[in-house]
Protein backbone atom coordinates (compact mmCIF):
# COMPACT_ATOMS: atom_id res chain seq x y z
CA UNK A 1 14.38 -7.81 -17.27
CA UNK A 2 10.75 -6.82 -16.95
CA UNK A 3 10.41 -3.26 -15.63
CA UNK A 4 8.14 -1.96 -12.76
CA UNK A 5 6.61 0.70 -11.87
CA UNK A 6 6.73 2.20 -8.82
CA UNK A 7 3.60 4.01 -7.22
CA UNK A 8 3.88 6.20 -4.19
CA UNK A 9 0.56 7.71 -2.48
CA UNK A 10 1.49 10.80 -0.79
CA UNK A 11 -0.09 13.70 1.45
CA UNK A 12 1.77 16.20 3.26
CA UNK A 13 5.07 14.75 2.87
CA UNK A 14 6.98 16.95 1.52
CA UNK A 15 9.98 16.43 4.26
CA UNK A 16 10.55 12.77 2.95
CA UNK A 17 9.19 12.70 -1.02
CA UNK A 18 12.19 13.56 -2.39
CA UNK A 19 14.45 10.60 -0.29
CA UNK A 20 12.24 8.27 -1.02
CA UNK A 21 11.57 9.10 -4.92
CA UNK A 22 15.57 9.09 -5.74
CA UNK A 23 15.95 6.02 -3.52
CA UNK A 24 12.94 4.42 -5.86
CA UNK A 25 14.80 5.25 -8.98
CA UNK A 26 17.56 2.95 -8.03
CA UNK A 27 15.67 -0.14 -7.86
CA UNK A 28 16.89 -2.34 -10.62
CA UNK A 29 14.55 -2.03 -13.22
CA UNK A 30 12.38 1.06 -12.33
CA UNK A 31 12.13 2.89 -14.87
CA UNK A 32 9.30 4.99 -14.06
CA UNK A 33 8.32 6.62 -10.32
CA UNK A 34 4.33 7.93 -10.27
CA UNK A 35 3.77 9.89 -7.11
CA UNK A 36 0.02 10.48 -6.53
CA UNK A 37 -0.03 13.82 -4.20
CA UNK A 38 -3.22 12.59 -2.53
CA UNK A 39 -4.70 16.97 -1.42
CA UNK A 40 -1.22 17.70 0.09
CA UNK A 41 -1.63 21.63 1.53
CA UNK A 42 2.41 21.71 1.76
CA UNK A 43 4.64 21.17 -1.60
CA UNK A 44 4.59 17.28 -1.74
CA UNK A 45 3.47 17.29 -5.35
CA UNK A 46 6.42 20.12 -6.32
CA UNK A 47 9.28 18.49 -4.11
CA UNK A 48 8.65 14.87 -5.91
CA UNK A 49 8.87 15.97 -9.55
CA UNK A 50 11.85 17.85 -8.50
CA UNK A 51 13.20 14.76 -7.43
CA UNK A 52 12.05 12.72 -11.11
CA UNK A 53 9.06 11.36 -10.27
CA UNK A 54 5.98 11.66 -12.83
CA UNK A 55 3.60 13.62 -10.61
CA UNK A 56 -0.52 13.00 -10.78
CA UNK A 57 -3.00 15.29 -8.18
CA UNK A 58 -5.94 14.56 -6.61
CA UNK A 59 -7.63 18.18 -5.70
CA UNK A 60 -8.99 16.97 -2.55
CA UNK A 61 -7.51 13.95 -0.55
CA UNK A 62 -9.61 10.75 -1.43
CA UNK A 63 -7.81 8.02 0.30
CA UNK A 64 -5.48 6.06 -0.03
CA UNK A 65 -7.37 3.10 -1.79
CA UNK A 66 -7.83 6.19 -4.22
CA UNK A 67 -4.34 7.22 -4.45
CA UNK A 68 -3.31 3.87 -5.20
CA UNK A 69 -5.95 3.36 -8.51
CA UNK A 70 -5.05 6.74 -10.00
CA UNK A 71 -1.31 5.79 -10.11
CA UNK A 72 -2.08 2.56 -11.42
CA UNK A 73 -4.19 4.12 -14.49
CA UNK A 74 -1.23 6.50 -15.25
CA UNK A 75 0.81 3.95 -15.29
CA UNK A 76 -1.57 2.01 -17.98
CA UNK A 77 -1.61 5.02 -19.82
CA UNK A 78 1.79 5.39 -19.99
CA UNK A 79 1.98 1.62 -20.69
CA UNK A 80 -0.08 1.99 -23.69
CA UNK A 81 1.68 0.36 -27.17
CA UNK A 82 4.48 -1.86 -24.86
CA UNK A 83 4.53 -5.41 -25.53
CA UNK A 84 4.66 -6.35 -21.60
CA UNK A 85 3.02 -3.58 -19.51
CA UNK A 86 4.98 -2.95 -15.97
CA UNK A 87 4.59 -4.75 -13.00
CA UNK A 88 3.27 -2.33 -9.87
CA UNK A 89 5.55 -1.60 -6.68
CA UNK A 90 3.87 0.29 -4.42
CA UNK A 91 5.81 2.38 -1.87
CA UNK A 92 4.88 4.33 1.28
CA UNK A 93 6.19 8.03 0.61
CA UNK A 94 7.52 8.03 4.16
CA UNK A 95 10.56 5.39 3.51
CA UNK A 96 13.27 7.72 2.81
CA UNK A 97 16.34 5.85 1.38
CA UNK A 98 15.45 2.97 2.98
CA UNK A 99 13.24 2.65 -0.45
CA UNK A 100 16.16 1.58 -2.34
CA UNK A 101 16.27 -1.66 0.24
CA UNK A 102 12.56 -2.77 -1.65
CA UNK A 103 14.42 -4.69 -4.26
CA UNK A 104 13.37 -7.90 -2.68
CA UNK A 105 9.61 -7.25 -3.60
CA UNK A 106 9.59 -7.24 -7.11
CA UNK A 107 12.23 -10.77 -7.69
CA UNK A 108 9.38 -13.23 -7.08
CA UNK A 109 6.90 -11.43 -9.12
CA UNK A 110 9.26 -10.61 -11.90
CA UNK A 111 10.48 -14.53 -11.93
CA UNK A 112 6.77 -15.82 -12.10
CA UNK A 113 6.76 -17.20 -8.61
CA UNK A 114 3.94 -14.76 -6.53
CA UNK A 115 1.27 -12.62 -8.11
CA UNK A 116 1.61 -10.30 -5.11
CA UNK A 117 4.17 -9.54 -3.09
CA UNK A 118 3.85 -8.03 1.14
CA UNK A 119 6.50 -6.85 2.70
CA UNK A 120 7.57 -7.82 6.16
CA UNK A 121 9.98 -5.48 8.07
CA UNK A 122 13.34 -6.97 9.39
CA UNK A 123 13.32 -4.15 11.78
CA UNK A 124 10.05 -3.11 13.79
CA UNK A 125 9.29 0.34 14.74
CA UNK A 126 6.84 1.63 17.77
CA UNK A 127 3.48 1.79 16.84
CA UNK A 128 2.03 3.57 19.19
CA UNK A 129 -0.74 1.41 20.05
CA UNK A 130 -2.27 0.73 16.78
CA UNK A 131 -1.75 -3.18 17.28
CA UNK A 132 -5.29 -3.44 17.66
CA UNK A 133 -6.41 -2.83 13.61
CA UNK A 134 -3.17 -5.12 13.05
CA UNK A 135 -4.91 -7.87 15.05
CA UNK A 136 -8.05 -6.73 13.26
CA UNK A 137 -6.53 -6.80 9.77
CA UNK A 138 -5.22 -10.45 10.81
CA UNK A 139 -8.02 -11.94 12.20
CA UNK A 140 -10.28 -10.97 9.33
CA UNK A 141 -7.78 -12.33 6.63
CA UNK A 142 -7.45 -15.65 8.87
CA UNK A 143 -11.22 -15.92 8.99
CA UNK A 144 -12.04 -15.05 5.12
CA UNK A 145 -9.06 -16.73 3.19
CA UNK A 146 -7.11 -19.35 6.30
CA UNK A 147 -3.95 -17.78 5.27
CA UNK A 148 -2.03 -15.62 8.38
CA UNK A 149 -0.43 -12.74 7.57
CA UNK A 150 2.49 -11.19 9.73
CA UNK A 151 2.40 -7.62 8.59
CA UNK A 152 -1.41 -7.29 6.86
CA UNK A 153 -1.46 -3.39 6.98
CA UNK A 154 1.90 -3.30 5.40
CA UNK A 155 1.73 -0.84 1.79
CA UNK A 156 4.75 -2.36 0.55
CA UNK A 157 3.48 -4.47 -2.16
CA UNK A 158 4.26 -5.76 -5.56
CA UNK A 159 1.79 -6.73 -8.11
CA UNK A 160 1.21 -8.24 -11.47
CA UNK A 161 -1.17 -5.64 -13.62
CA UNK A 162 -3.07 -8.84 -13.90
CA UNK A 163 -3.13 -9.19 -10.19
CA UNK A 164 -3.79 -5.61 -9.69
CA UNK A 165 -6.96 -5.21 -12.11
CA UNK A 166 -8.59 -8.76 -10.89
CA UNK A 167 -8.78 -6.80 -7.06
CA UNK A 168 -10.49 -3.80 -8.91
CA UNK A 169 -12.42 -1.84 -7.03
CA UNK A 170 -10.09 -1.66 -4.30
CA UNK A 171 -11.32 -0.97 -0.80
CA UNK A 172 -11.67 2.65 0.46
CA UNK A 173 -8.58 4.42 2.26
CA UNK A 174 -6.76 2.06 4.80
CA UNK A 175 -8.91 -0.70 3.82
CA UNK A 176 -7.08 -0.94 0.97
CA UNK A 177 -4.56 -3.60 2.12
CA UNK A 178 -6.54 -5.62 3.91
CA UNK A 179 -9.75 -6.20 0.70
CA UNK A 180 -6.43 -6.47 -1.49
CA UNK A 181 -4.93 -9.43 0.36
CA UNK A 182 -8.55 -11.23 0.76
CA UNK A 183 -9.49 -10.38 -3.04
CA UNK A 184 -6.79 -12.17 -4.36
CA UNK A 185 -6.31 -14.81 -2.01
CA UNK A 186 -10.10 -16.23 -2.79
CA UNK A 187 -9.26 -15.51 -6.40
CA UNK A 188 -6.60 -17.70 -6.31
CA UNK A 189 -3.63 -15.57 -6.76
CA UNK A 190 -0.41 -16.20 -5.24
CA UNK A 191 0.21 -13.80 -2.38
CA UNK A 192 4.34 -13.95 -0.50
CA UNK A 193 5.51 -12.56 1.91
CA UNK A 194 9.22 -11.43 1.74
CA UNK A 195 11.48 -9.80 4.15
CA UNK A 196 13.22 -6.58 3.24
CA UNK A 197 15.11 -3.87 5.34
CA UNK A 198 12.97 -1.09 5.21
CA UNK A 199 11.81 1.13 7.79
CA UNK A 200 8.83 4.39 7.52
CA UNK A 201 7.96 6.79 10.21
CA UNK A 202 6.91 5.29 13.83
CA UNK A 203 3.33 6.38 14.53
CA UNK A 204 2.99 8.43 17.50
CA UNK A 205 0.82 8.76 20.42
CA UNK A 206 -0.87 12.37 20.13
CA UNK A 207 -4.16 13.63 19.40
CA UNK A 208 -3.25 13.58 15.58
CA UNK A 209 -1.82 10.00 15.71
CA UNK A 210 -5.33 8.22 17.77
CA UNK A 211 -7.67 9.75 14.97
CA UNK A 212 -5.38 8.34 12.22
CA UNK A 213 -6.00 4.90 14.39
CA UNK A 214 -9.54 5.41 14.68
CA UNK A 215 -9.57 5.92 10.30
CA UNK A 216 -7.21 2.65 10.23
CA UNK A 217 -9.60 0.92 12.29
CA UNK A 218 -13.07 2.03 10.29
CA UNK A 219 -11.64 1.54 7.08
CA UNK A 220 -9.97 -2.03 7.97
CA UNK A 221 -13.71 -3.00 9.42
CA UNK A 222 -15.84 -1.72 6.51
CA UNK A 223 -13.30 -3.42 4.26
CA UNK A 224 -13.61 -6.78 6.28
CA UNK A 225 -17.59 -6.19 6.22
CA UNK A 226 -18.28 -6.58 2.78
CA UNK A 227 -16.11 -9.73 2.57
CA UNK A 228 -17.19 -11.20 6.40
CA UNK A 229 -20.69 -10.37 7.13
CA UNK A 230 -19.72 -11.77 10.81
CA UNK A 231 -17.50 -8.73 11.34
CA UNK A 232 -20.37 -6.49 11.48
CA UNK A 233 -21.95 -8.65 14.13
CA UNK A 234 -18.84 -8.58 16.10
CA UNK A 235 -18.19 -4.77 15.94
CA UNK A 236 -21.53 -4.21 17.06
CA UNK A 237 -20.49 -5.95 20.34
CA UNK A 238 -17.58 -3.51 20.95
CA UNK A 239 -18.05 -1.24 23.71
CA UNK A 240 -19.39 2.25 23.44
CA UNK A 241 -21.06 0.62 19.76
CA UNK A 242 -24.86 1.19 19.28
C-alpha cells in the first residue's frame, strides 16, 4: 500500500487541530500528518504537534494557496531517498473526527484511477450566504475546462505528487481550489469526485464571516482571471465595480 501524506493548512484553530490531526493518523496508510500553522496568534502550531503532527510555520499568514505549497515541500523533503514519494491528502483543520471518514479520497488515486481527487459532502452544512463564489467557482470551471463541479471550493483533495507539481504555482489564498481544478483539467489530468461523510464548521453570518466571503470571492475571481480573460469583463459589470 502506497502511503500518503496528509497536509492540513491551519490558522487560529487551535479548538479543533488536535481532533482532526489524531483522526488523520487513522487513515489507512498515513503515515505522516504536516500541519502548516498558517500566522496563528492562538496555540494552533503547539496543540497539533501535541497531537503527532510534524509542525511547519509561516511567521505571518500568507494564504492558503501558501499554506498548501509549504506542506507539500516538507513533505518532498521528508520524501527524499524513498523509492515512491507519498501521495498528498489535503485536509481542512476544522474537520474534527470526521477526518478519519476521508478514507474514500485517497482509494482512486492510490489504485491509479484519478490524478486528483474532490470531495463532495454527503451531508451539507449552512453556508451562510456564500453560494455566490460557489456559483462563481462553478461557472468559471464550466466555462474554462466544460467539466461541472458540485462542490468546487471544497479543500478536501487528494493528489498524485505528479499531479500536484504539474499545477505549480498554485493560485493565491482561496483561489487555490478553483486554478487547481482548471490547471489540471486542461492538462489533462484525471480529476473525481467522490463522496465521503465529512463535515467542517458552518460559516456564519457576522461581520467576521461577510469579509471572509468578500476574500473567497476576490481570490476565486483573480484566480479565474488569469485562466478566463472574460471574467474580468464580467466583474467589471457587477454593481458598485468601477
Amino acid at each position: 500500500m502506497q502511503e500518503v501524506a496528509v497536509i492540513i493548512p491551519a490558522k487560529d484553530e487551535a479548538d479543533r487541530i488536535a481532533a482532526t490531526v489524531k483522526a488523520a493518523l487513522e487513515l489507512p496508510g498515513a503515515d505522516l500528518v504536516v500541519v502548516v500553522d498558517d500566522g496563528s496568534s492562538d496555540g494552533t502550531a503547539r496543540v497539533a504537534g501535541e497531537a503527532g503532527a510534524r509542525v511547519v510555520r509561516h511567521a505571518r499568514n500568507r494564504g492558503k494557496g501558501a499554506a498548501m505549497e509549504t506542506g507539500a515541500e516538507a513533505v518532498r523533503l521528508l520524501d527524499e531517498g524513498r523509492d515512491t514519494p507519498r501521495h498528498l491528502l489535503f485536509l481542512d483543520a476544522d474537520l474534527a473526527e470526521t477526518a478519519r471518514e476521508a478514507a474514500p479520497l485517497v482509494a482512486p488515486v492510490r489504485d491509479g484511477e484519478a490524478d486528483m481527487t474532490i470531495a463532495v459532502f454527503a451531508t451539507t452544512v449552512k453556508l451562510g450566504g456564500h453560494g455566490f463564489v460557489v456559483r462563481l467557482s462553478r461557472d468559471g470551471i464550466r466555462r474554462a475546462t466544460g467539466w461541472t463541479a458540485t462542490q468546487p471550493l471544497n479543500g478536501q483533495r487528494c493528489l498524485t505528487r505528479a499531479a500536484f507539481e504539474a499545477a505549480l504555482p498554485l493560485a493565491a489564498g482561496f483561489g487555490v481550489e478553483t486554478g487547481l481544478t482548471i490547471d489540471l483539467l486542461r492538462r489533462g489530468f484525471r480529476v473525481r469526485e467522490v463522496e465521503v461523510p465529512l463535515a467542517h464548521r458552518a460559516t456564519g453570518t457576522d461581520w467576521h464571516a461577510q469579509v471572509h466571503r468578500a476574500r473567497q470571492f476576490r481570490d476565486v475571481a483573480r484566480a479565474l482571471a488569469v485562466r478566463d480573460p472574460a471574467v474580468v469583463k464580467r466583474l467589471s459589470r457587477l454593481p458598485g465595480r468601477r
